[in-house]
C-alpha atoms as a PDB file:
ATOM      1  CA  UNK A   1       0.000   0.000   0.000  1.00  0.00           C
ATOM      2  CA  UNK A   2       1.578   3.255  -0.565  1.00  0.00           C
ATOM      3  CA  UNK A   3      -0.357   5.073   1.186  1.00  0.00           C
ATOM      4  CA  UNK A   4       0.790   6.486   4.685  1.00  0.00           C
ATOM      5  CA  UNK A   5      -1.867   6.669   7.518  1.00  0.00           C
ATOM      6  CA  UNK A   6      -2.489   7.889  10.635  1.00  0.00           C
ATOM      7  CA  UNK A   7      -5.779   7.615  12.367  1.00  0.00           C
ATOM      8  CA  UNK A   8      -6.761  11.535  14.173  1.00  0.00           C
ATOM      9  CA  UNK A   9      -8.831  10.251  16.716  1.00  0.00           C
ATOM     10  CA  UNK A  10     -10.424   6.967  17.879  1.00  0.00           C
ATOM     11  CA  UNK A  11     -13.649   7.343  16.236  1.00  0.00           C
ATOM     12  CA  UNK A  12     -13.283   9.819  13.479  1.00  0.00           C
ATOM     13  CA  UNK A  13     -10.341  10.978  11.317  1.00  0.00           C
ATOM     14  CA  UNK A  14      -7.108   9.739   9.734  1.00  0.00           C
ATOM     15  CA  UNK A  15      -4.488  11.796   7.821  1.00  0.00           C
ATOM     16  CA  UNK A  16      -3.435  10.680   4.735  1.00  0.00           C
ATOM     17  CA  UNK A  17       0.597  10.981   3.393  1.00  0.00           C
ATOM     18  CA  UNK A  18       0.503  10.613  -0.209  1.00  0.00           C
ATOM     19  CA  UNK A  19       1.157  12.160  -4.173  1.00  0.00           C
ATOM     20  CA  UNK A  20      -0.972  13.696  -6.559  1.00  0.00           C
ATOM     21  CA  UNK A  21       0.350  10.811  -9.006  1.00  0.00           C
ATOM     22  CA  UNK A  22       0.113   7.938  -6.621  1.00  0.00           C
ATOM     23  CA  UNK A  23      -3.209   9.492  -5.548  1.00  0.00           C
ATOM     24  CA  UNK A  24      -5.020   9.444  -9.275  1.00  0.00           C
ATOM     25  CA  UNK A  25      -4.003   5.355  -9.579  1.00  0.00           C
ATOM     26  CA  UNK A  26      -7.066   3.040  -9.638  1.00  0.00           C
ATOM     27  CA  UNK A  27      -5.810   1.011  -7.274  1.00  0.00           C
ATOM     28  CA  UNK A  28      -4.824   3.660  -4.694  1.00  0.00           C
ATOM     29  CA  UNK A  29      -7.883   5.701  -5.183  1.00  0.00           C
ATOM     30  CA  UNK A  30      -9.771   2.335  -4.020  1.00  0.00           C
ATOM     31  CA  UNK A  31      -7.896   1.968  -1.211  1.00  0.00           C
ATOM     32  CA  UNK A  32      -8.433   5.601  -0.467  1.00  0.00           C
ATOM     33  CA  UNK A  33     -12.312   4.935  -0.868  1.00  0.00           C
ATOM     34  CA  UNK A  34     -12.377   1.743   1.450  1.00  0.00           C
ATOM     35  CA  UNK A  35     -10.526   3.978   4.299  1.00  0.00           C
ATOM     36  CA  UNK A  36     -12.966   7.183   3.472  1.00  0.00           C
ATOM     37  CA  UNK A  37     -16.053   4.704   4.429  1.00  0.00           C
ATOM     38  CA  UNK A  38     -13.989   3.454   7.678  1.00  0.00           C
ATOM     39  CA  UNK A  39     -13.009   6.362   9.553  1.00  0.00           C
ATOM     40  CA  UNK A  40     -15.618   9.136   8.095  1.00  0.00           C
ATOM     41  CA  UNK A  41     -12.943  12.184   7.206  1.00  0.00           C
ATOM     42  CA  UNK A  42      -9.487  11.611   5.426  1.00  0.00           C
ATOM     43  CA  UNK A  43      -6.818  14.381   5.534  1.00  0.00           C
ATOM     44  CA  UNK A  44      -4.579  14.833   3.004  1.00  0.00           C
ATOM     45  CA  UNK A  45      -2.058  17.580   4.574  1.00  0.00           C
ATOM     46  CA  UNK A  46      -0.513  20.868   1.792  1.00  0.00           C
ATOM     47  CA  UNK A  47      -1.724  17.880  -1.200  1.00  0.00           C
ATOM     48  CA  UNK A  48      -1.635  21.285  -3.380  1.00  0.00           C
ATOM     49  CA  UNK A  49      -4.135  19.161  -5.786  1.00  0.00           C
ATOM     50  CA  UNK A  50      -4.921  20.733  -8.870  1.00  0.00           C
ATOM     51  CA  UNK A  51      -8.936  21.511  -9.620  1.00  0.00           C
ATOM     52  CA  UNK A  52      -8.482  18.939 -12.493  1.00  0.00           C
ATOM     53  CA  UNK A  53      -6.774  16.430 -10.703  1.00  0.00           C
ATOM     54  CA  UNK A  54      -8.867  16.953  -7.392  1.00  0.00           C
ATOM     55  CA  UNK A  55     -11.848  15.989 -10.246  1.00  0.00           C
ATOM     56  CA  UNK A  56      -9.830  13.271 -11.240  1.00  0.00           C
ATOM     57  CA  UNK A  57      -9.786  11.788  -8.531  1.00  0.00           C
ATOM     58  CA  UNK A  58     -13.250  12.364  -7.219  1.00  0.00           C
ATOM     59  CA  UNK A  59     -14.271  10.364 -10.333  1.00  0.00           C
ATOM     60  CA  UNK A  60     -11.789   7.238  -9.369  1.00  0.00           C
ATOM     61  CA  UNK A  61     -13.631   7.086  -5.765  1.00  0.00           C
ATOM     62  CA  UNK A  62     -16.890   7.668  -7.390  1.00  0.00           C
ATOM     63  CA  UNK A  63     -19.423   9.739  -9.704  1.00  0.00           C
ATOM     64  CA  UNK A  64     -18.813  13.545 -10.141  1.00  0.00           C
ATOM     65  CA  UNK A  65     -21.908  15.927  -9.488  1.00  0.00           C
ATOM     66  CA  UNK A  66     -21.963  18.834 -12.243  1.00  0.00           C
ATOM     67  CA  UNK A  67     -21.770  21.435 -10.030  1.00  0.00           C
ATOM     68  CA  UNK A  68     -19.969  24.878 -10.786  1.00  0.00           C
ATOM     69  CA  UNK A  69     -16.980  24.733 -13.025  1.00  0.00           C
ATOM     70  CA  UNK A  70     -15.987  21.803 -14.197  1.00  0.00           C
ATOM     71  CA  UNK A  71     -17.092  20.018 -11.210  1.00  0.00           C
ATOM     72  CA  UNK A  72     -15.513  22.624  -8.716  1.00  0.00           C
ATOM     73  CA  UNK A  73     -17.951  24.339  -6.809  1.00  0.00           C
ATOM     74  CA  UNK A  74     -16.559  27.979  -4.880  1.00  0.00           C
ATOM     75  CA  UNK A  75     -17.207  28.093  -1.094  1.00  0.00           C
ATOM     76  CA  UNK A  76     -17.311  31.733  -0.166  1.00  0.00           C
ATOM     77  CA  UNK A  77     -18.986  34.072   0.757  1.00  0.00           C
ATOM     78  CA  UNK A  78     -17.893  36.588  -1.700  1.00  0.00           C
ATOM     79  CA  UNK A  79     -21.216  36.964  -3.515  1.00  0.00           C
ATOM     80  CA  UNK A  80     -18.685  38.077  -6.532  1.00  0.00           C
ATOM     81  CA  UNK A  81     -17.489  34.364  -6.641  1.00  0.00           C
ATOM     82  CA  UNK A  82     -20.707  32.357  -5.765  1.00  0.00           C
ATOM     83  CA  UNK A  83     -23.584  33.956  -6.374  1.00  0.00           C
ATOM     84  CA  UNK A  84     -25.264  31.623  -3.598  1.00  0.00           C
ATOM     85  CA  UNK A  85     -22.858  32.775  -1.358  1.00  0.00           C
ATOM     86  CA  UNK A  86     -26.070  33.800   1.369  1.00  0.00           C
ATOM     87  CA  UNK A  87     -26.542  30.598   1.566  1.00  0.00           C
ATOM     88  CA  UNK A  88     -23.487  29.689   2.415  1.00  0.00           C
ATOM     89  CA  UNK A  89     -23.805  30.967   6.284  1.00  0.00           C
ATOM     90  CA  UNK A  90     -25.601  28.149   6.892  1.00  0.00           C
ATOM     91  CA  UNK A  91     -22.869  25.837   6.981  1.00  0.00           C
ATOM     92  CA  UNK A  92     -21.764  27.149  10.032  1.00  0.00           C
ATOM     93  CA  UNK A  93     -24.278  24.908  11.559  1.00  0.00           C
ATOM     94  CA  UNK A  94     -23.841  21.093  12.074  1.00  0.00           C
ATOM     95  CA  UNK A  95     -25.314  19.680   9.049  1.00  0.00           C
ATOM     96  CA  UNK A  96     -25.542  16.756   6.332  1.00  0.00           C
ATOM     97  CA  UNK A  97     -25.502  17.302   2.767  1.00  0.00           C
ATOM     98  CA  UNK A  98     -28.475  16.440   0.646  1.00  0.00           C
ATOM     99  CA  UNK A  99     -31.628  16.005   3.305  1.00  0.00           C
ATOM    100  CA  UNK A 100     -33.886  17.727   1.292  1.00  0.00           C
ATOM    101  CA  UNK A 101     -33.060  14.554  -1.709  1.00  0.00           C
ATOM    102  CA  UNK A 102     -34.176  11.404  -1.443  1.00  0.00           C
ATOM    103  CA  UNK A 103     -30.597  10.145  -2.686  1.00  0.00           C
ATOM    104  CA  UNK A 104     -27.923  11.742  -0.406  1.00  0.00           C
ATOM    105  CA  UNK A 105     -24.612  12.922  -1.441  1.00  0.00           C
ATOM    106  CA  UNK A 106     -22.270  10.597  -0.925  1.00  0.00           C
ATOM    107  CA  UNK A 107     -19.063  12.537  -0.340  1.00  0.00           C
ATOM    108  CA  UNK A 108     -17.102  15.876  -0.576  1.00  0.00           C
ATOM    109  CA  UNK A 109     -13.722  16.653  -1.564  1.00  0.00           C
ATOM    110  CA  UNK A 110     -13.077  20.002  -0.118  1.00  0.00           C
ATOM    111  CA  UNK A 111      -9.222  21.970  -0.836  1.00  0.00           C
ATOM    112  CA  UNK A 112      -8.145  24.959   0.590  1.00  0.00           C
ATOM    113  CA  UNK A 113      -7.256  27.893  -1.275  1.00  0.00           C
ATOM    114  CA  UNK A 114      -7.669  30.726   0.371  1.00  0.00           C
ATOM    115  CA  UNK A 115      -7.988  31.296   4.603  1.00  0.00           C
ATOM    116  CA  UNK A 116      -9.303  33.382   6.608  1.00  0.00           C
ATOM    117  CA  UNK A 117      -7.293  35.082   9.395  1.00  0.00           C
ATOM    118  CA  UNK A 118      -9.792  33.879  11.812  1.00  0.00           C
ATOM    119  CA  UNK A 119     -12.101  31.164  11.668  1.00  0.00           C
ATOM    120  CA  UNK A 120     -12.711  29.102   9.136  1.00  0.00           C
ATOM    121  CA  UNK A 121     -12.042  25.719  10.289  1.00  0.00           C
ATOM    122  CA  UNK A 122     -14.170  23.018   9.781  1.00  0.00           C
ATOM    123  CA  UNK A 123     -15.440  20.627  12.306  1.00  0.00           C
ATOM    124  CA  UNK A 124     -16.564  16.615  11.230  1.00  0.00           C
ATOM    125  CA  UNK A 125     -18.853  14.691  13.893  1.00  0.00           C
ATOM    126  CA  UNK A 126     -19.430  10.952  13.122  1.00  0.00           C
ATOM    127  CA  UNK A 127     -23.155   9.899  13.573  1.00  0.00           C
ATOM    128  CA  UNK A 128     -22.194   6.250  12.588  1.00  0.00           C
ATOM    129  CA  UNK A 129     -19.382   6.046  15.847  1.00  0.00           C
ATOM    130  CA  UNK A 130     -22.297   8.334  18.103  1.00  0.00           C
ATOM    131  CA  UNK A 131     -25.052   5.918  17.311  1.00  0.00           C
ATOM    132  CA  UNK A 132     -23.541   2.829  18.119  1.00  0.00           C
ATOM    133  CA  UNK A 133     -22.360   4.476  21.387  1.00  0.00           C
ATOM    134  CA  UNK A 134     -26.228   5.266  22.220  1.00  0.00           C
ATOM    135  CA  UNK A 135     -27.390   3.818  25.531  1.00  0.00           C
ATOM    136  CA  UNK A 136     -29.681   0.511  24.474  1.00  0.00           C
ATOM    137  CA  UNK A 137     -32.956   2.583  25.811  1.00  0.00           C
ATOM    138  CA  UNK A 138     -32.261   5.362  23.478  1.00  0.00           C
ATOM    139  CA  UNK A 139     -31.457   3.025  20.251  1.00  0.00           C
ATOM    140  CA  UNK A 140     -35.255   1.680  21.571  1.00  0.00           C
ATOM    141  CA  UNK A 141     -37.032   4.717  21.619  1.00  0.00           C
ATOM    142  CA  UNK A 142     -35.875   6.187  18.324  1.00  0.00           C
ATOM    143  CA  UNK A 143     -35.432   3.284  15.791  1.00  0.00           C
ATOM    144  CA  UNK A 144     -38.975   3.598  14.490  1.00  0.00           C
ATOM    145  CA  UNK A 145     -39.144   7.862  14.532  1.00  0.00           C
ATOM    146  CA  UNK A 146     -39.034   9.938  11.955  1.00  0.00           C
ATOM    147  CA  UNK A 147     -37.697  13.654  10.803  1.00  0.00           C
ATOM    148  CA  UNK A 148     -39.240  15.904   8.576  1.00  0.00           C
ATOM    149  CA  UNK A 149     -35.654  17.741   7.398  1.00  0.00           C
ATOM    150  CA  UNK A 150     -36.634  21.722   6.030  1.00  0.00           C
ATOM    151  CA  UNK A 151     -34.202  23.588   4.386  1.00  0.00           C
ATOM    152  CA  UNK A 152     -36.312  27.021   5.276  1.00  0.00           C
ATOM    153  CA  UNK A 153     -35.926  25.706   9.069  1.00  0.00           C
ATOM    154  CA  UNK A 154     -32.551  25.645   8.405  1.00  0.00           C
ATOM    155  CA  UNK A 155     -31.992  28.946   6.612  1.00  0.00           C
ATOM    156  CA  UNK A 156     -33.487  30.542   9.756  1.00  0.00           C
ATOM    157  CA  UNK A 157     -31.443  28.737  11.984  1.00  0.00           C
ATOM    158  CA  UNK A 158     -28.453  30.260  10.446  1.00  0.00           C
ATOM    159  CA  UNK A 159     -29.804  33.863  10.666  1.00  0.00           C
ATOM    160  CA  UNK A 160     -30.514  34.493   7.183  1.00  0.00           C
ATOM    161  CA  UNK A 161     -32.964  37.531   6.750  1.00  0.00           C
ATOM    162  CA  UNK A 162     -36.651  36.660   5.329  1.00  0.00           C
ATOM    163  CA  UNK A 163     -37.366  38.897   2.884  1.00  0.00           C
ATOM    164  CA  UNK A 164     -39.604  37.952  -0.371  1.00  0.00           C
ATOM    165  CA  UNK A 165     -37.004  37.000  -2.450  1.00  0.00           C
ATOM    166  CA  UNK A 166     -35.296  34.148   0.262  1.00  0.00           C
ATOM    167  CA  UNK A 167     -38.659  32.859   1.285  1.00  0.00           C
ATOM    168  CA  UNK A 168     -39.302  32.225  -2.330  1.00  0.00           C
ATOM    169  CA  UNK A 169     -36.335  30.714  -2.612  1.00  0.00           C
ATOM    170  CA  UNK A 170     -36.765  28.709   0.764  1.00  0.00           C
ATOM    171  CA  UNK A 171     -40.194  27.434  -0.354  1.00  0.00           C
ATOM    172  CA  UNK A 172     -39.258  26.175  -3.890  1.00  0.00           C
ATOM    173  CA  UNK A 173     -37.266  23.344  -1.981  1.00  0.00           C
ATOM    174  CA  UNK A 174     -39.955  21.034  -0.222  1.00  0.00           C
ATOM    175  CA  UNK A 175     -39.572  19.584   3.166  1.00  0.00           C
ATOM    176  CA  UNK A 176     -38.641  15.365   2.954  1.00  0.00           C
ATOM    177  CA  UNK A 177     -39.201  13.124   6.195  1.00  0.00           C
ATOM    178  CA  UNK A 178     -36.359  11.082   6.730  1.00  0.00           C
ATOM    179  CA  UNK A 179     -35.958   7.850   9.290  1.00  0.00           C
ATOM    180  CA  UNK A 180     -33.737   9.462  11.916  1.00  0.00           C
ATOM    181  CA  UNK A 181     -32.327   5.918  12.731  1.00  0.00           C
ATOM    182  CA  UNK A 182     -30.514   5.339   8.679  1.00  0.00           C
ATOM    183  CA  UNK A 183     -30.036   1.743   8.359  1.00  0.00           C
ATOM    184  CA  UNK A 184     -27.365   1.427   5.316  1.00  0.00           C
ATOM    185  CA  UNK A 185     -26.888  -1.535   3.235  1.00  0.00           C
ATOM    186  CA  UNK A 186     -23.905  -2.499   4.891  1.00  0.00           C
ATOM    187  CA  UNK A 187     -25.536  -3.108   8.023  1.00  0.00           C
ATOM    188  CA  UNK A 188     -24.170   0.215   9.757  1.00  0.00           C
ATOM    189  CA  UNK A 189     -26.481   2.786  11.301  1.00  0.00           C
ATOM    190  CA  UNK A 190     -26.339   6.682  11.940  1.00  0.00           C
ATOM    191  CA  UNK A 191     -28.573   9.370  12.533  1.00  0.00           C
ATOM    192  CA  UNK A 192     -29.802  11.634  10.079  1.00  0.00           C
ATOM    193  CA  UNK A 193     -30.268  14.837  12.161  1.00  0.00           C
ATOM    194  CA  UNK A 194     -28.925  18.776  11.949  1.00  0.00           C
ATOM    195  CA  UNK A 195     -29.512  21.829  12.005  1.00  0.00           C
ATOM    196  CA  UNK A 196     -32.360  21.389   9.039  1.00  0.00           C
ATOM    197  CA  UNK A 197     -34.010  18.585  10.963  1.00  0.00           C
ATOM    198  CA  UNK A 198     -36.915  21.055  12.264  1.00  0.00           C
ATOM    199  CA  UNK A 199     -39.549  18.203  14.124  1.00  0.00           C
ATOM    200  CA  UNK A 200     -39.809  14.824  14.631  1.00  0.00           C
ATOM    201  CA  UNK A 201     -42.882  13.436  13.470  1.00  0.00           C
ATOM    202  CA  UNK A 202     -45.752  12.375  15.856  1.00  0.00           C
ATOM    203  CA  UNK A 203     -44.003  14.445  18.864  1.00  0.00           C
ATOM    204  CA  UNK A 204     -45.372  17.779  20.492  1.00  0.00           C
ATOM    205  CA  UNK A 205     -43.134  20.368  19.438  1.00  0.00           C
ATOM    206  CA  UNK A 206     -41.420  20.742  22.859  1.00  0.00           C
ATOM    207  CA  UNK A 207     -40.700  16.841  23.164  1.00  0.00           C
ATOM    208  CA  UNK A 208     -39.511  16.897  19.819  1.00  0.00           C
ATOM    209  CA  UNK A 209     -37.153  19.733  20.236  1.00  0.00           C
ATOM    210  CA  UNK A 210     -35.205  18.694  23.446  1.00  0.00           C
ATOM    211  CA  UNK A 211     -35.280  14.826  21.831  1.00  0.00           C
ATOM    212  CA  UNK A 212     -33.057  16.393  18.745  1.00  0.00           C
ATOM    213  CA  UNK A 213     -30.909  18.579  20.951  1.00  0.00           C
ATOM    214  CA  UNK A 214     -30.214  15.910  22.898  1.00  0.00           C
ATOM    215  CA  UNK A 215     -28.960  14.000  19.938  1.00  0.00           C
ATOM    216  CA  UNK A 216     -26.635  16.653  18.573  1.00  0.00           C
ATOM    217  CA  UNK A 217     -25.616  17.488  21.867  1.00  0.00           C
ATOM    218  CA  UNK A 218     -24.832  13.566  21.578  1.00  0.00           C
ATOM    219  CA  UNK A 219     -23.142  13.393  18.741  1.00  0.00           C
ATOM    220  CA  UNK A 220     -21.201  16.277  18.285  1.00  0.00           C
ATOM    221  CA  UNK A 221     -19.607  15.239  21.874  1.00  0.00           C
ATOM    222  CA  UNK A 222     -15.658  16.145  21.769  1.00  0.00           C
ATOM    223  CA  UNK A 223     -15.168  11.978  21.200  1.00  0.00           C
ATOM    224  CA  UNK A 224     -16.806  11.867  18.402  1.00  0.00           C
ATOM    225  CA  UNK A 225     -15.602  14.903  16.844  1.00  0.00           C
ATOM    226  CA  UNK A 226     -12.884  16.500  14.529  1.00  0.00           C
ATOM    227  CA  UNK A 227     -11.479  20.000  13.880  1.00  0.00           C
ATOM    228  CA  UNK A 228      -9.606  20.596  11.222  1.00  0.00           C
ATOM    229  CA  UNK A 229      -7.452  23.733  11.054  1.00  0.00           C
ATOM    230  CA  UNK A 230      -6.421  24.849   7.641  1.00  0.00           C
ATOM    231  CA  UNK A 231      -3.391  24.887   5.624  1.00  0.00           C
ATOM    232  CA  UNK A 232      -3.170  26.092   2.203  1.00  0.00           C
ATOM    233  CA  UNK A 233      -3.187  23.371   0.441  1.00  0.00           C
ATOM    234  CA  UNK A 234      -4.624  20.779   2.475  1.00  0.00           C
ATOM    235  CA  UNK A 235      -7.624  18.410   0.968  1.00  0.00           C
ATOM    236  CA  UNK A 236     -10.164  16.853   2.745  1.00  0.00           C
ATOM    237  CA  UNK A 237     -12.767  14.158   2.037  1.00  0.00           C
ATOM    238  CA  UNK A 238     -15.899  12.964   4.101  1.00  0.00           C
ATOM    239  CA  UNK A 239     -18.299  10.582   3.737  1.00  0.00           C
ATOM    240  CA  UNK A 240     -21.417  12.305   4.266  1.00  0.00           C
ATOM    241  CA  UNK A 241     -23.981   9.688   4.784  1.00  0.00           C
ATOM    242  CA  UNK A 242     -22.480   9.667   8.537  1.00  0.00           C
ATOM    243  CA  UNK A 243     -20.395  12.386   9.298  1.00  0.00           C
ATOM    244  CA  UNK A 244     -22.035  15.808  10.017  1.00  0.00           C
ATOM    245  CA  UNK A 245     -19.635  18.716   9.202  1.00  0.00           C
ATOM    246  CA  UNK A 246     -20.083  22.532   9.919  1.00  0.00           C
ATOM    247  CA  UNK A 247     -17.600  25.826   9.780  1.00  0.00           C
ATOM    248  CA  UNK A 248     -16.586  28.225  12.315  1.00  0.00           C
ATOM    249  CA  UNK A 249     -18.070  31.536  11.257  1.00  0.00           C
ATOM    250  CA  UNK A 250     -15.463  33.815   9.558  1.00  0.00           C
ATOM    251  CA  UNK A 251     -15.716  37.215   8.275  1.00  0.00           C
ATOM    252  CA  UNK A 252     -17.925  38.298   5.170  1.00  0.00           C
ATOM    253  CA  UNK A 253     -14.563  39.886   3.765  1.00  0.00           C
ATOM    254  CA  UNK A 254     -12.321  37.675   4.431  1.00  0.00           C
ATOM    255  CA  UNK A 255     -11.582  36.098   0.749  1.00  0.00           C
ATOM    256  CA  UNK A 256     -11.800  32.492   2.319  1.00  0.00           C
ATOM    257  CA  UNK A 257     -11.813  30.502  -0.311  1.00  0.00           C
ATOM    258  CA  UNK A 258     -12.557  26.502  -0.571  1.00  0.00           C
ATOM    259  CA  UNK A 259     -12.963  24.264  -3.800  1.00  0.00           C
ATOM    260  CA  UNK A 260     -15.569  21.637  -3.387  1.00  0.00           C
ATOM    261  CA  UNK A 261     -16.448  18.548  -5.826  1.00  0.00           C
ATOM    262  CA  UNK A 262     -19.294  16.372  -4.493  1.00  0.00           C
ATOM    263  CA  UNK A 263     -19.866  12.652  -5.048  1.00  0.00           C
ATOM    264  CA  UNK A 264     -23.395  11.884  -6.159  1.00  0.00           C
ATOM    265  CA  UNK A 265     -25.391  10.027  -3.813  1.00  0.00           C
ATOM    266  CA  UNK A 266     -25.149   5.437  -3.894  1.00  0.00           C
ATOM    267  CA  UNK A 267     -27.978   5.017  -1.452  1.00  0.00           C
ATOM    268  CA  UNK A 268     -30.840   6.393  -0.563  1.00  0.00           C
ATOM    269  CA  UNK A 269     -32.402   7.608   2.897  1.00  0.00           C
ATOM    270  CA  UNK A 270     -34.731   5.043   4.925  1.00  0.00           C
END
């Protein structure tokens, strides 16, 4: 294997020692896959991977979204570089990519370009590693519950002003219930919760509210958790059908800027 790895923490994590070239071979970029589904979040440490290569590679682990350029989608909130850039402020919440799809995405490869001088990092929880971990009474009460998961719920969480133009924008994306107990094909579990999961179904809204902050409180616990602090160059990847990820708010100004391609969903919620 020539690959280099070294796991970040227990439950989540593992940093990744590796070239560009020996990255983009079939049978590294497998391996690569096969540890991304293990241990939730791979860093690969100043990679300094080109936007065509980082798309490269994204197609060896699996299938390319179109998104943005070329399959490299700008995170920043420089409205002048991403005109969704609003929208962005709501990843400084805990959240999972994709709840308002049936089909989930089923990754992110995320590069660093640009930092800002404060904040900025971004933090990985692992749902799979915080479920299994759930007292035996808890698995019991929530395995047959479900989430209704609103995008509008979670546009407000972040802060983002309703005016006419956002609500419209809010309401053209429907609300999708989702099991909050997933129960993959490969016999795992996580949860499927965040800051867009806005009630559980069948609960009175106060029930339902402390029930999903006590589950994020849960799983974003400091064991299940990983920050990642930024160096130009660095590359991440996550497997988002169990890893929740959110940013540390940084400044409107400060020319962060991130490249993003996303894996298209494999599987699709319970």
């Amino acid at each position: 294997m020539s690959l280099q790895v070294r796991n970040l923490k227990d439950t989540i994590g593992s940093e990744v020692i590796a070239s560009v070239e020996e990255l983009l071979k079939p049978e590294v970029a497998a391996q690569v896959r096969q540890l991304l589904v293990e241990r939730g979040v791979l860093v690969f440490p100043r990679l300094g991977i080109s936007d065509e290569d980082q798309v490269r590679l994204a197609g060896l682990i699996g299938t390319v979204r179109e998104e943005g350029e070329q399959g490299i989608f700008k995170i920043t909130l420089d409205n002048k570089a991403n005109a969704q850039a609003l929208y962005l402020k709501g990843s400084f919440n805990w959240h999972m990519d994709g709840t308002h799809d049936q089909v989930p995405v089923f990754g992110s490869l995320l590069s660093g370009h640009v930092l800002s001088q404060e904040g900025g990092d971004t933090l990985f929880a692992n749902s799979y590693a915080a479920y299994e971990a759930l007292p035996q009474a808890m698995k019991d009460r929530i395995a047959d519950l479900r989430v209704v998961h609103s995008f509008a719920y979670s546009m407000e969480q972040a802060g983002i002003e309703r005016t006419p133009e956002t609500e419209a924008h809010w309401n053209s994306i429907p609300d999708q219930t989702h099991a909050l107990v997933w129960p993959h094909k490969s016999g795992r579990k996580s949860l499927v919760i965040g800051c867009h999961a806005s009630r559980v179904v069948g609960l009175d809204p106060s029930e339902s509210a402390a029930l999903l902050k006590e589950l994020m409180d849960w799983v974003t616990q400091e064991r299940f958790t990983y920050c990642h602090k930024w160096t130009v160059g660095d590359m991440l990847i996550w497997d988002n059908t169990g890893v929740l990820h959110r940013a540390t708010p940084y400044a409107l100004g400060s020319g962060r800027m991130m490249h993003r391609t996303t894996l298209m969903g494999e599987e699709a919620f319970a």
